[in-house]
C-alpha atoms as a PDB file:
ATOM      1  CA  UNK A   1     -17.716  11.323 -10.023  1.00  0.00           C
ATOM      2  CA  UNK A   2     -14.499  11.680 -12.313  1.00  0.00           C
ATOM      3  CA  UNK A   3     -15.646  15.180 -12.423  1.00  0.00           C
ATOM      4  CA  UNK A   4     -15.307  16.117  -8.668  1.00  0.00           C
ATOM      5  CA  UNK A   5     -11.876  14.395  -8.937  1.00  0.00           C
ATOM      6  CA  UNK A   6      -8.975  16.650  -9.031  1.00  0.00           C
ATOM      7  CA  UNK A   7      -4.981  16.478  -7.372  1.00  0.00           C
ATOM      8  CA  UNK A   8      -5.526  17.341  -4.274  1.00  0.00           C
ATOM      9  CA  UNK A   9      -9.212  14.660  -3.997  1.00  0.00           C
ATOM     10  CA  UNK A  10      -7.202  11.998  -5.777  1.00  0.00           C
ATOM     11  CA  UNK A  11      -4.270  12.560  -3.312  1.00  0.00           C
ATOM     12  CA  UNK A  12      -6.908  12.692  -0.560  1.00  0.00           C
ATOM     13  CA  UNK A  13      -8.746   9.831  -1.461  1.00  0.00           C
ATOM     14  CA  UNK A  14      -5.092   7.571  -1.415  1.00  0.00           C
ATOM     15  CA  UNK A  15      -4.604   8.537   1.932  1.00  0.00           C
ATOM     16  CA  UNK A  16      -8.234   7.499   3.109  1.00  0.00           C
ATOM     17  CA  UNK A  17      -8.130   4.231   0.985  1.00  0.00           C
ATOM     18  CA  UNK A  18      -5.041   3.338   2.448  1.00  0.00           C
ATOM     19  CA  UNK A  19      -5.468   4.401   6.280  1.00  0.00           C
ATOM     20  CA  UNK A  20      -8.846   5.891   6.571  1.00  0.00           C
ATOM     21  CA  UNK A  21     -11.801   5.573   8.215  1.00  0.00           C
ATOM     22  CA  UNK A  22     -15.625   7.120   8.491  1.00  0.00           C
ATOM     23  CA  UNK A  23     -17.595   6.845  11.737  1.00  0.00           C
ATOM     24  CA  UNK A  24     -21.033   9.062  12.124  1.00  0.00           C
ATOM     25  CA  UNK A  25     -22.783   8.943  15.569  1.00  0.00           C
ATOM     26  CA  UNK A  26     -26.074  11.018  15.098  1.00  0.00           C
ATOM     27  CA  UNK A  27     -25.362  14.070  13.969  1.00  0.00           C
ATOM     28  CA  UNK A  28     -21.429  14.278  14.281  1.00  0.00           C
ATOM     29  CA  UNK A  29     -19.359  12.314  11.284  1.00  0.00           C
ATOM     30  CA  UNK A  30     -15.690  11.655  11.468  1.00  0.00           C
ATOM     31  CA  UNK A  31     -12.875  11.217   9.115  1.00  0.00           C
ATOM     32  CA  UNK A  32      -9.844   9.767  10.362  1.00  0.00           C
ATOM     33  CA  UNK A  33      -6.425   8.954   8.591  1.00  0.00           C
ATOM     34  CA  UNK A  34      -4.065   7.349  10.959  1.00  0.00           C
ATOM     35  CA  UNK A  35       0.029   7.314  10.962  1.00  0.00           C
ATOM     36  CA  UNK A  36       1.534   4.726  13.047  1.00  0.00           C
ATOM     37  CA  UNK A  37       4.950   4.537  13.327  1.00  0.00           C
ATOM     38  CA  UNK A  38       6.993   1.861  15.183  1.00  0.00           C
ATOM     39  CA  UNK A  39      10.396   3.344  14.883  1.00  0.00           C
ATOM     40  CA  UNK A  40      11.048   6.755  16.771  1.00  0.00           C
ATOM     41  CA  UNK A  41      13.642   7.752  14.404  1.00  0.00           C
ATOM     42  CA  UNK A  42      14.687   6.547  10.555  1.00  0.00           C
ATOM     43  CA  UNK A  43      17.452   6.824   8.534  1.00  0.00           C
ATOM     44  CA  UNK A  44      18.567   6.273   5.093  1.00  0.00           C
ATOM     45  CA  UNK A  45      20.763   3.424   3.215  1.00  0.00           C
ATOM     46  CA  UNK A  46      24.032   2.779   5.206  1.00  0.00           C
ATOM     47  CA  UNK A  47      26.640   5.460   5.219  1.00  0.00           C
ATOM     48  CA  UNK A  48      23.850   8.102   4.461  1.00  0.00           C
ATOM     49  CA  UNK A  49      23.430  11.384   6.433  1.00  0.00           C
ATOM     50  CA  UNK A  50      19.997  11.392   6.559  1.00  0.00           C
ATOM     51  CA  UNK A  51      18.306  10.677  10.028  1.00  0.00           C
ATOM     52  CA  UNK A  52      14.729  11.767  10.945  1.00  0.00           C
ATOM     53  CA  UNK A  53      12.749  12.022  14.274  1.00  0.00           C
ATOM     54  CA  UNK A  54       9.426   9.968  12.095  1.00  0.00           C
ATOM     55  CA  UNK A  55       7.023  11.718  14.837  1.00  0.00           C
ATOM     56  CA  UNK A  56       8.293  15.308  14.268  1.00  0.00           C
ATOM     57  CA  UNK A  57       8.438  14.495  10.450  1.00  0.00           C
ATOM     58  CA  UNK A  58       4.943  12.887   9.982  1.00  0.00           C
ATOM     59  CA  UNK A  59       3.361  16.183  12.046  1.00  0.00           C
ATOM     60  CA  UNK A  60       5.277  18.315  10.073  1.00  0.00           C
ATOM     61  CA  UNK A  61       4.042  16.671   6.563  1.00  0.00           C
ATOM     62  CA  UNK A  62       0.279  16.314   8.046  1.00  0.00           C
ATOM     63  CA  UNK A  63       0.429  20.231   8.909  1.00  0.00           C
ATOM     64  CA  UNK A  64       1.112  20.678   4.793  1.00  0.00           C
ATOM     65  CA  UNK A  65      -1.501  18.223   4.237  1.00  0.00           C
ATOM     66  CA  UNK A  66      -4.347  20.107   6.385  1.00  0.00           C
ATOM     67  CA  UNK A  67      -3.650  23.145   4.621  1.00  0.00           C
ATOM     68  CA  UNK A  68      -4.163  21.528   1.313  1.00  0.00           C
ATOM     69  CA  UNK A  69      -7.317  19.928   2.251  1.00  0.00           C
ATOM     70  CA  UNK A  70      -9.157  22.026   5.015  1.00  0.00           C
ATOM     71  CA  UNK A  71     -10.676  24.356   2.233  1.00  0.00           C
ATOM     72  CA  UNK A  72     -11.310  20.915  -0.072  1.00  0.00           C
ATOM     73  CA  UNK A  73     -13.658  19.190   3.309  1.00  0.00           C
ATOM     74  CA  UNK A  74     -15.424  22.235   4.005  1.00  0.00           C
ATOM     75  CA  UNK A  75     -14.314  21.867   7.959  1.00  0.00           C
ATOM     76  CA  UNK A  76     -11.307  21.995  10.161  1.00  0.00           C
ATOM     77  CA  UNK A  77      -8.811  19.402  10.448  1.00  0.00           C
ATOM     78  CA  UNK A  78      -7.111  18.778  13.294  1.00  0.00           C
ATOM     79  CA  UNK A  79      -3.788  16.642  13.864  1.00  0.00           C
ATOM     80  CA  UNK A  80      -4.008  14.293  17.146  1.00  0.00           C
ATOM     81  CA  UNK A  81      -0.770  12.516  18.151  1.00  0.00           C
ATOM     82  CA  UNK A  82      -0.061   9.350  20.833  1.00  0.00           C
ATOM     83  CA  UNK A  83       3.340   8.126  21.173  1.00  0.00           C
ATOM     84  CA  UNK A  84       3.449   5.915  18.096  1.00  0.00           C
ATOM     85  CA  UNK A  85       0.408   6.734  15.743  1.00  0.00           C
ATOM     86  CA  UNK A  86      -0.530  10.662  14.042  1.00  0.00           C
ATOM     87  CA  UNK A  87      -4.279  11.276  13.198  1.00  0.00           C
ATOM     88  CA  UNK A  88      -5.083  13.454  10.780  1.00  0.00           C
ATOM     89  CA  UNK A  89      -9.178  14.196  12.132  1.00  0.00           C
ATOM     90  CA  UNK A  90     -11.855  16.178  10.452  1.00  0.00           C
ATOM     91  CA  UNK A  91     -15.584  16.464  11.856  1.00  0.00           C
ATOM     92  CA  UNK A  92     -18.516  17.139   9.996  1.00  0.00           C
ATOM     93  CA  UNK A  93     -21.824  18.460  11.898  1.00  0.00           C
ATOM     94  CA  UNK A  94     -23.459  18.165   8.235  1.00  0.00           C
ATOM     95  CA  UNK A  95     -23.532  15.664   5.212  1.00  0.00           C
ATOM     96  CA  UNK A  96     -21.599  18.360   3.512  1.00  0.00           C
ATOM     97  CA  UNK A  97     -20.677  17.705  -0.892  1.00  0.00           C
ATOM     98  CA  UNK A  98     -17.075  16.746   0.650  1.00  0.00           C
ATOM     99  CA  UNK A  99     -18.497  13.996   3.079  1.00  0.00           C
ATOM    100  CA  UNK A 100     -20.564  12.460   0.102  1.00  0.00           C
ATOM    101  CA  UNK A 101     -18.343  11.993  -2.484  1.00  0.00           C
ATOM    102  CA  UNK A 102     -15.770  10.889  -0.326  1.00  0.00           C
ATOM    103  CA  UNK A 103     -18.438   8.361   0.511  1.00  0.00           C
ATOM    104  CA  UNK A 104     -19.366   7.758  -2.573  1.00  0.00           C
ATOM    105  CA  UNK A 105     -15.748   7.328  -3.686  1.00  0.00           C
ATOM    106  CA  UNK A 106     -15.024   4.730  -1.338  1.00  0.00           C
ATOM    107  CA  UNK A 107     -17.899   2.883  -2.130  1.00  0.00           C
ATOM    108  CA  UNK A 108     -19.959   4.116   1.122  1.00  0.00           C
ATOM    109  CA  UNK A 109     -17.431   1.344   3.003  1.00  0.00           C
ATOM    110  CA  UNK A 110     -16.173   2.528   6.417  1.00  0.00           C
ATOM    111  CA  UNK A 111     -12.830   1.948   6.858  1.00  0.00           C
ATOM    112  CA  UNK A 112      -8.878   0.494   5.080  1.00  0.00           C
ATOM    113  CA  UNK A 113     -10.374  -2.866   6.701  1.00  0.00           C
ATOM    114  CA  UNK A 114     -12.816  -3.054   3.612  1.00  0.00           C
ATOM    115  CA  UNK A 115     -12.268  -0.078   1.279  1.00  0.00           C
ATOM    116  CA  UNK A 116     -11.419  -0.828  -2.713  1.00  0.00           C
ATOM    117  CA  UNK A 117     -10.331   0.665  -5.491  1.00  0.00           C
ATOM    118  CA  UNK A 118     -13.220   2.586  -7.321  1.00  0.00           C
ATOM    119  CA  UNK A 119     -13.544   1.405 -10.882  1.00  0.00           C
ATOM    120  CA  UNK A 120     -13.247   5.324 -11.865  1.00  0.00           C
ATOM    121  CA  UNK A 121      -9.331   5.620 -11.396  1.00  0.00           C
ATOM    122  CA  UNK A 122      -8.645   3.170 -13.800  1.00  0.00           C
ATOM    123  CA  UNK A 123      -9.895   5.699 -16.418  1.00  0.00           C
ATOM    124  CA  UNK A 124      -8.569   8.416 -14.646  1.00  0.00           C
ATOM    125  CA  UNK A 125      -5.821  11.084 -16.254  1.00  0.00           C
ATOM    126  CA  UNK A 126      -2.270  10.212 -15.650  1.00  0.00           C
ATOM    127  CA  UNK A 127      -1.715  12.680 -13.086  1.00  0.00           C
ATOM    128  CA  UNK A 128      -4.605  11.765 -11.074  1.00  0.00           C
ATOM    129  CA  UNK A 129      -3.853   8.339 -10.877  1.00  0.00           C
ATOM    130  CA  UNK A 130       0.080   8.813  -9.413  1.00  0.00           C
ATOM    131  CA  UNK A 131      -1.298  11.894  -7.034  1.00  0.00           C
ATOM    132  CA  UNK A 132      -3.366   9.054  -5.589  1.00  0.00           C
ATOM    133  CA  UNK A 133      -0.933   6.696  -5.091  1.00  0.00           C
ATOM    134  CA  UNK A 134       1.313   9.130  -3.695  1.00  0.00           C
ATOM    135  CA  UNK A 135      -1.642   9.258  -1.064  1.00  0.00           C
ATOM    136  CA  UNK A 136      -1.292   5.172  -0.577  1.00  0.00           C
ATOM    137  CA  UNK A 137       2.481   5.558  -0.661  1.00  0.00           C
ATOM    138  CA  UNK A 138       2.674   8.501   2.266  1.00  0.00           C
ATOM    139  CA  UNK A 139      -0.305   6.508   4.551  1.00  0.00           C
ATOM    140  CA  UNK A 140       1.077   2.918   4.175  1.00  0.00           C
ATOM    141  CA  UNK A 141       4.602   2.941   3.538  1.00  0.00           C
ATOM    142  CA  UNK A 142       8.096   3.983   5.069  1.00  0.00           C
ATOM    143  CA  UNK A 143      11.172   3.796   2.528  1.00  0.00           C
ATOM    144  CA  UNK A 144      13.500   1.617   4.687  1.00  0.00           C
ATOM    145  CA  UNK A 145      17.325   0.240   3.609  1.00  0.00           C
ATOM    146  CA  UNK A 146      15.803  -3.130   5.555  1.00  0.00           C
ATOM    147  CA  UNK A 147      13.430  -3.232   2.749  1.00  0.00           C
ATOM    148  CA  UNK A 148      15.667  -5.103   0.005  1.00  0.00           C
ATOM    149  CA  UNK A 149      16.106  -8.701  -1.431  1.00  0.00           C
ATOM    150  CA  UNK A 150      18.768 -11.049  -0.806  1.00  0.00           C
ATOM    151  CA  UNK A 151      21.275  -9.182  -3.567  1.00  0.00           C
ATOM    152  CA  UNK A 152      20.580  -5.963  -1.439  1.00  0.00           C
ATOM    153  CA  UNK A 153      18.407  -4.731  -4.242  1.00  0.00           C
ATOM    154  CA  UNK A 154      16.195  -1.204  -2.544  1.00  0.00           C
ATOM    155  CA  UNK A 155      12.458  -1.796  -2.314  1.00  0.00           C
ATOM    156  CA  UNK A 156       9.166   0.312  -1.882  1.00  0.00           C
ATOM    157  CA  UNK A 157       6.638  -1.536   0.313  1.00  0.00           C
ATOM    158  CA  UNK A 158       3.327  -0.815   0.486  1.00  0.00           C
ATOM    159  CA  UNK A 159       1.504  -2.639   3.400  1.00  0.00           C
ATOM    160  CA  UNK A 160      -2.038  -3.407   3.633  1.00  0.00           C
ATOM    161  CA  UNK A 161      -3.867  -4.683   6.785  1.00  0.00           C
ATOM    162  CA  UNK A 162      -4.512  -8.426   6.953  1.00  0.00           C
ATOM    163  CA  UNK A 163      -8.108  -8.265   5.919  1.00  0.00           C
ATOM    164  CA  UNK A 164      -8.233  -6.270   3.041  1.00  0.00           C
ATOM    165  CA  UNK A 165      -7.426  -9.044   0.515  1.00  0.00           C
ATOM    166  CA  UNK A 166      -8.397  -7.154  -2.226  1.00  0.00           C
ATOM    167  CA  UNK A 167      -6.864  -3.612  -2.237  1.00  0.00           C
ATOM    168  CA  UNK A 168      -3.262  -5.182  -2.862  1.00  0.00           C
ATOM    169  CA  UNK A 169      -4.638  -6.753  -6.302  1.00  0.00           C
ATOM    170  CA  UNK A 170      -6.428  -4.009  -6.989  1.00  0.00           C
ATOM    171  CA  UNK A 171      -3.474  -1.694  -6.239  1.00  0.00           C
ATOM    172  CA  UNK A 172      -0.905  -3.552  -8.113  1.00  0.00           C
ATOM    173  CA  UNK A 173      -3.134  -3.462 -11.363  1.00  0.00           C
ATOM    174  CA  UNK A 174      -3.308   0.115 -11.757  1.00  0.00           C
ATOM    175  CA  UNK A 175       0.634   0.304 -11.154  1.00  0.00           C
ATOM    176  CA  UNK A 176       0.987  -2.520 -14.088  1.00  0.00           C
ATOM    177  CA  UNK A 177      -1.383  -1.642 -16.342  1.00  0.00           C
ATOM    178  CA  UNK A 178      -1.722   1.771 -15.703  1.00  0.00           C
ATOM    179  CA  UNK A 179       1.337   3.237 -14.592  1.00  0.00           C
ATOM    180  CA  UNK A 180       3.163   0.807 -16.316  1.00  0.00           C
ATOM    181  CA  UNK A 181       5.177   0.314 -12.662  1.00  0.00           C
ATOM    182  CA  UNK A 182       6.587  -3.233 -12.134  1.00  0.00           C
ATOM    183  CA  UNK A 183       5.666  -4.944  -9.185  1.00  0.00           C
ATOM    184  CA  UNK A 184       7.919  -8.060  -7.789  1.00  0.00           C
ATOM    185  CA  UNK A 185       5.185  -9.600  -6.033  1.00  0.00           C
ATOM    186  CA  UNK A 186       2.469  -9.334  -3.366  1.00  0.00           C
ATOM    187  CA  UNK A 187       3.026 -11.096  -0.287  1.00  0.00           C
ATOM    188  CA  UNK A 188       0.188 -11.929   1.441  1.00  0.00           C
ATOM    189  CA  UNK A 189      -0.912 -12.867   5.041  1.00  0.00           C
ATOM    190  CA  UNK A 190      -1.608 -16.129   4.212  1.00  0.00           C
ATOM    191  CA  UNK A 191      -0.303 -19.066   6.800  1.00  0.00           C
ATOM    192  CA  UNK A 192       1.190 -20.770   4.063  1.00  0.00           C
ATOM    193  CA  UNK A 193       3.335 -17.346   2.748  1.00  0.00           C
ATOM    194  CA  UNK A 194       3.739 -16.146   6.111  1.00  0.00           C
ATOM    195  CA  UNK A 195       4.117 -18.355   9.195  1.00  0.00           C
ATOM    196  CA  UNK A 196       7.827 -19.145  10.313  1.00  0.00           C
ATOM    197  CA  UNK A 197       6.943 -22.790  11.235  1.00  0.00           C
ATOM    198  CA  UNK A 198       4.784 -25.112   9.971  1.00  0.00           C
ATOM    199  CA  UNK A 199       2.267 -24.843  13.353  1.00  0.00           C
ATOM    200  CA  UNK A 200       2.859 -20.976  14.009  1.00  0.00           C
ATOM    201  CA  UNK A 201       0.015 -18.819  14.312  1.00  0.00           C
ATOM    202  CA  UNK A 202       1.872 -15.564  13.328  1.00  0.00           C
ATOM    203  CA  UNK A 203       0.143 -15.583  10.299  1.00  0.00           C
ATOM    204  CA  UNK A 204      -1.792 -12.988  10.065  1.00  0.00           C
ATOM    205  CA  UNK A 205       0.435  -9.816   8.877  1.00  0.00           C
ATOM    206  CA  UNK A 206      -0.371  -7.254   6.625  1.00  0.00           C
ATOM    207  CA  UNK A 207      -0.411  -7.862   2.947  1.00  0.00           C
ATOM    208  CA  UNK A 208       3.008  -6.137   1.798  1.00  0.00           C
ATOM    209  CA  UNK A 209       3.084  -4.925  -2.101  1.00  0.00           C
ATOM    210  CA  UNK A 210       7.000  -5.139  -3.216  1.00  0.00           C
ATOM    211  CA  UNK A 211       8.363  -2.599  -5.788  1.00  0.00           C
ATOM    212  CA  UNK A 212      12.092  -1.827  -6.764  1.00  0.00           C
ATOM    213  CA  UNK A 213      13.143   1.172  -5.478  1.00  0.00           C
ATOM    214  CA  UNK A 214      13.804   2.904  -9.536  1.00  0.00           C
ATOM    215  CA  UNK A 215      10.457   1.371 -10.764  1.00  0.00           C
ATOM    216  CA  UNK A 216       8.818   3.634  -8.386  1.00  0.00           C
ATOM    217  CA  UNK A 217      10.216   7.082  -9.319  1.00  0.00           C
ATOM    218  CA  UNK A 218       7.419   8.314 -11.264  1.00  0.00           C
ATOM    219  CA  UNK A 219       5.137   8.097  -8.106  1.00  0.00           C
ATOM    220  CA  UNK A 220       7.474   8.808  -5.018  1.00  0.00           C
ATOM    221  CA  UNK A 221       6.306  10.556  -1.716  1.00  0.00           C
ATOM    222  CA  UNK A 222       4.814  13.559  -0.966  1.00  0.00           C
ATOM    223  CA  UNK A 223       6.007  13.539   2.559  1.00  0.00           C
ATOM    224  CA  UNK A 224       9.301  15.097   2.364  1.00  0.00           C
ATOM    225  CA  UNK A 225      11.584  13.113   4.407  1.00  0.00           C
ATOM    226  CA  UNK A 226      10.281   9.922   2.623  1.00  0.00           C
ATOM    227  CA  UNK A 227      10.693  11.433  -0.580  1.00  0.00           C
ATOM    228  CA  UNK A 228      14.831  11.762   0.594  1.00  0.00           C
ATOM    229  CA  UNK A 229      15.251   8.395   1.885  1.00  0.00           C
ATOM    230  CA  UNK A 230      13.446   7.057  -1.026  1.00  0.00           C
ATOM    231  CA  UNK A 231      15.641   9.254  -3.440  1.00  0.00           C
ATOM    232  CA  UNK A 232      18.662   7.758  -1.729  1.00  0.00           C
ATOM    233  CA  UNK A 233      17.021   4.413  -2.166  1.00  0.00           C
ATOM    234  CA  UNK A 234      16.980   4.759  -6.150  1.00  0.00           C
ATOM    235  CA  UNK A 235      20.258   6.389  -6.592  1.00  0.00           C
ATOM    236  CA  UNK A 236      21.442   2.930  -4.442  1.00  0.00           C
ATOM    237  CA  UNK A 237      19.714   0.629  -7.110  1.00  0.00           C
ATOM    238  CA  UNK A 238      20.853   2.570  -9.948  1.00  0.00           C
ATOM    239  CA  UNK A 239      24.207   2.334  -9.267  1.00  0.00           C
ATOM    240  CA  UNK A 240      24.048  -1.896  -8.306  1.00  0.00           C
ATOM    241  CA  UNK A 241      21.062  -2.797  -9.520  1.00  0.00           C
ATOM    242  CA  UNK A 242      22.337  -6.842 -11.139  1.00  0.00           C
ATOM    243  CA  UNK A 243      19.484  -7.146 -13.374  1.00  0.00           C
ATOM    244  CA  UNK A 244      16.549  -5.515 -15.542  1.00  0.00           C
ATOM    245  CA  UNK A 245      13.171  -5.823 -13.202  1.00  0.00           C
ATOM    246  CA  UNK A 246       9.931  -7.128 -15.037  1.00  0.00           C
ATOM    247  CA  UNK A 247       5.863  -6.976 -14.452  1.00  0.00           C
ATOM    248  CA  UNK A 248       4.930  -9.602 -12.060  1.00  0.00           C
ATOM    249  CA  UNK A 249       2.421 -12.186 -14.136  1.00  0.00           C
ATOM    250  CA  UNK A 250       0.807 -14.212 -12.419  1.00  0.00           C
ATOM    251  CA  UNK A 251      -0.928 -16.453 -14.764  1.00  0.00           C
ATOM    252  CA  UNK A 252       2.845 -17.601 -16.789  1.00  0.00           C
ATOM    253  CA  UNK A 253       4.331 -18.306 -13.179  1.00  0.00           C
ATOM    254  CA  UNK A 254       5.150 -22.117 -12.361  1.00  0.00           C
ATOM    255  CA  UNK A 255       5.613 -23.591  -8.824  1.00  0.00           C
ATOM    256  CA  UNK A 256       8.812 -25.836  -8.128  1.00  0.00           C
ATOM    257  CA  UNK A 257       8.460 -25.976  -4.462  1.00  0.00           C
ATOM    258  CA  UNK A 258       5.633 -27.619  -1.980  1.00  0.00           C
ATOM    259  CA  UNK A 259       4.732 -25.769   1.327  1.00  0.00           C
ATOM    260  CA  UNK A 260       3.759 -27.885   3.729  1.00  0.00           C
ATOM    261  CA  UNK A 261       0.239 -27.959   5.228  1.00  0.00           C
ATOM    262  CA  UNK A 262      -0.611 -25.405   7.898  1.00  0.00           C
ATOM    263  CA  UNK A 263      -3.785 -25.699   9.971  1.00  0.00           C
ATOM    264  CA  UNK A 264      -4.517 -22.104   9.735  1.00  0.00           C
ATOM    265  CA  UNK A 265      -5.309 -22.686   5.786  1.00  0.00           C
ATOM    266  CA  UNK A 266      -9.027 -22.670   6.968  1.00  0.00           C
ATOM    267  CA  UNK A 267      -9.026 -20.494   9.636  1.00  0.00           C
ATOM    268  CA  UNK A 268     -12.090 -18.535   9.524  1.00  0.00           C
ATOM    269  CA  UNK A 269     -10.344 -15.016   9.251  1.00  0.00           C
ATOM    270  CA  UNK A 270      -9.543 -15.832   5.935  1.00  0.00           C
ATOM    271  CA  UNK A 271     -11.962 -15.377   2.867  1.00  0.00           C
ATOM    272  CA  UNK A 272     -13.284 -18.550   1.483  1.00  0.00           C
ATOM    273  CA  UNK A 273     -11.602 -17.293  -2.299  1.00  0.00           C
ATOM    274  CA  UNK A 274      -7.760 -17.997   0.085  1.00  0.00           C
ATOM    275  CA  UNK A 275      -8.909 -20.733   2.429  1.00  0.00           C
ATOM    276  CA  UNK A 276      -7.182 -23.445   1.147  1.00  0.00           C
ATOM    277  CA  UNK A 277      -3.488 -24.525   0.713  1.00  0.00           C
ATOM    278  CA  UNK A 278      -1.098 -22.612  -1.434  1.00  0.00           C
ATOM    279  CA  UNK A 279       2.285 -22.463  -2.233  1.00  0.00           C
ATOM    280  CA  UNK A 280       3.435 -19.667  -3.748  1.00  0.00           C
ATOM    281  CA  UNK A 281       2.097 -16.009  -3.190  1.00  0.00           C
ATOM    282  CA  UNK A 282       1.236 -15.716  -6.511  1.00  0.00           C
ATOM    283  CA  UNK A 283      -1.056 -18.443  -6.787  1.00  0.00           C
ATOM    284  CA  UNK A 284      -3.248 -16.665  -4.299  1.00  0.00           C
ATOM    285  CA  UNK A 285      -3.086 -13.770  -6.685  1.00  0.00           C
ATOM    286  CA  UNK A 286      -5.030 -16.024  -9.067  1.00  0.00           C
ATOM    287  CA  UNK A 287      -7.292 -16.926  -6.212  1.00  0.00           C
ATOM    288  CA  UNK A 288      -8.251 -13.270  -5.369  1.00  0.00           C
ATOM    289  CA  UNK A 289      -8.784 -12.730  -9.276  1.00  0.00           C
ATOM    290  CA  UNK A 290      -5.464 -11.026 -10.351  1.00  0.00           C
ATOM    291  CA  UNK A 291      -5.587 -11.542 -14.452  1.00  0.00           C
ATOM    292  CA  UNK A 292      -2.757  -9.744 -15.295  1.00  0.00           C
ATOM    293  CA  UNK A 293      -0.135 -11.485 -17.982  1.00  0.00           C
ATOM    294  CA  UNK A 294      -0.481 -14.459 -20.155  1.00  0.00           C
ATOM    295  CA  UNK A 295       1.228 -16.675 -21.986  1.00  0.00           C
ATOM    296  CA  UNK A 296       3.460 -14.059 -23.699  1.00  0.00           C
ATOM    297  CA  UNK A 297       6.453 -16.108 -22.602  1.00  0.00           C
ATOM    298  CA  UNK A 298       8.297 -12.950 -21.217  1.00  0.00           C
ATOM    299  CA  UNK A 299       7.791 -13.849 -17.466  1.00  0.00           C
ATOM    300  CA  UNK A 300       8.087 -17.838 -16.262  1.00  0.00           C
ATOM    301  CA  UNK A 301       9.518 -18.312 -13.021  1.00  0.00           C
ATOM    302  CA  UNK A 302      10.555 -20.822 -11.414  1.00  0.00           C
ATOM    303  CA  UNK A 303      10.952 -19.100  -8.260  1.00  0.00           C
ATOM    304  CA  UNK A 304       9.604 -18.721  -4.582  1.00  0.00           C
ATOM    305  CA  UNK A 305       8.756 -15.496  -4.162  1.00  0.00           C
ATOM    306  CA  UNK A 306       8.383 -15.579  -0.501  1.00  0.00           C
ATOM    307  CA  UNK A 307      11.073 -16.792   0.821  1.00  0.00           C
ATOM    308  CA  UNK A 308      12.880 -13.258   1.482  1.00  0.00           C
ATOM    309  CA  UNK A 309      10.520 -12.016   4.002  1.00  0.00           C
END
């Protein structure tokens, strides 16, 4: 499959993997890759120029990304748009090549709900591997001045929906050990990480991957008017960044603080690796499988990542 595999697939393939989904009723097969938005209009860090109608921007960017793909699927692709959410929407009347190894890529799964890394892109050239995060970075994240830690330190989040626990891991090793991109931390939609209070049921929120603004320049956005903001962003952290970022390792970290118990840490929406009590997002890394680090000694902390939701 490596072979069928070039810039524009691998950027394809981040945007399906991140907010895709297949759907084939007889004869007629879909492929959808949807856009919410929540905010009508963005704007960069404070004091910037930059403001942005996100529904006029995201059509705009999706009409650059149907050129670049409509000769790649074999089919038109058509742009739908609601008042909050942009669908990018190709049919097939056939099993065309395209359909297949998009199929096959994603692991014949139907939809972000379930779909994983493929084992391929970890081998993949360079450039393949950021053009495809470039696709997870347009279809699951907005570059966003609220999007910092208590020093005010810029951040790129990636969010995941609540019941893919294992993109996120997945995701964050091939910026580590790959890409060689630092991530702070994964926090995860767990009711332990998550829930305000110790009985609250607003749990279950999307898994959201945390990377300093700066850390993330060699990927960045192909959407233009993320790519600004997110420009703006590192410029920000360049200039008052306090300290030097490092990989997140989950196997050197040590907890100092006890969560309490929640009832939701059985609930049956979570996976039986995470049902159970934690208290720190990383040790549900280690749950899920995450084996990056080791006892190198250059990451132990101390620290609870969560608490700056």
């Amino acid at each position: 499959m490596i072979d069928y595999i070039d810039n524009d697939v691998a950027y394809l393939l981040g945007l399906v993997i991140g907010r895709g989904e297949f759907s084939e009723d007889g004869d007629i097969r879909r492929l959808l890759i949807h856009f919410p938005f929540e905010l009508m209009q963005v704007t960069g860090i404070p004091g910037s120029r930059l403001k942005f109608d996100q529904g006029t921007e995201i059509r705009l960017c999706l009409d650059d990304v149907r050129r670049r793909i409509n000769e790649l699927l074999e089919v038109n692709v058509d742009i739908e748009t609601t008042s909050n959410e942009i669908t990018l929407k190709a049919i097939f009347t056939k099993a065309t090549m395209s359909w297949r190894n998009l199929r096959n890529l994603t692991l014949d799964k139907s939809n972000f709900y379930e779909f994983e890394l493929p084992n391929l892109l970890y081998q993949a050239p360079l450039d393949l591997q950021k053009e495809f995060m470039r696709g997870i970075a347009d279809s699951t994240s907005s570059p966003s001045h609220s999007d910092r830690d208590q020093a005010g330190n810029q951040r790129i989040v990636l969010q995941f929906n609540n019941r893919n626990w294992k993109l996120p891991i997945q995701v964050c090793k091939l910026l580590q050990t790959c890409l060689n991109v630092n991530v702070q931390h994964i926090l995860f939609g767990h009711p332990n990480i998550r829930a305000s209070g110790q009985a609250s049921q607003q749990w279950a929120k999307e898994h959201r991957l945390r990377v300093f603004a700066e850390d993330f320049e060699i990927i960045g956005f192909n959407f233009g008017y993320k790519q600004r903001i997110f420009q703006e962003m590192v410029r920000y952290n360049k200039r008052h960044r306090r300290y030097e970022s490092k990989k997140c390792n989950p196997l050197v970290k040590k907890t100092r603080t006890t969560k309490p118990q929640h009832p939701g840490e059985r609930d049956e929406r979570l996976p039986l690796e995470v049902r159970r009590h934690f208290d720190a997002t990383f040790e549900v890394c280690r749950a899920l499988g995450c084996n990056q680090g080791g006892p190198t000694g250059e990451m132990v902390l101390g620290i609870d990542n969560e608490k700056n939701e």
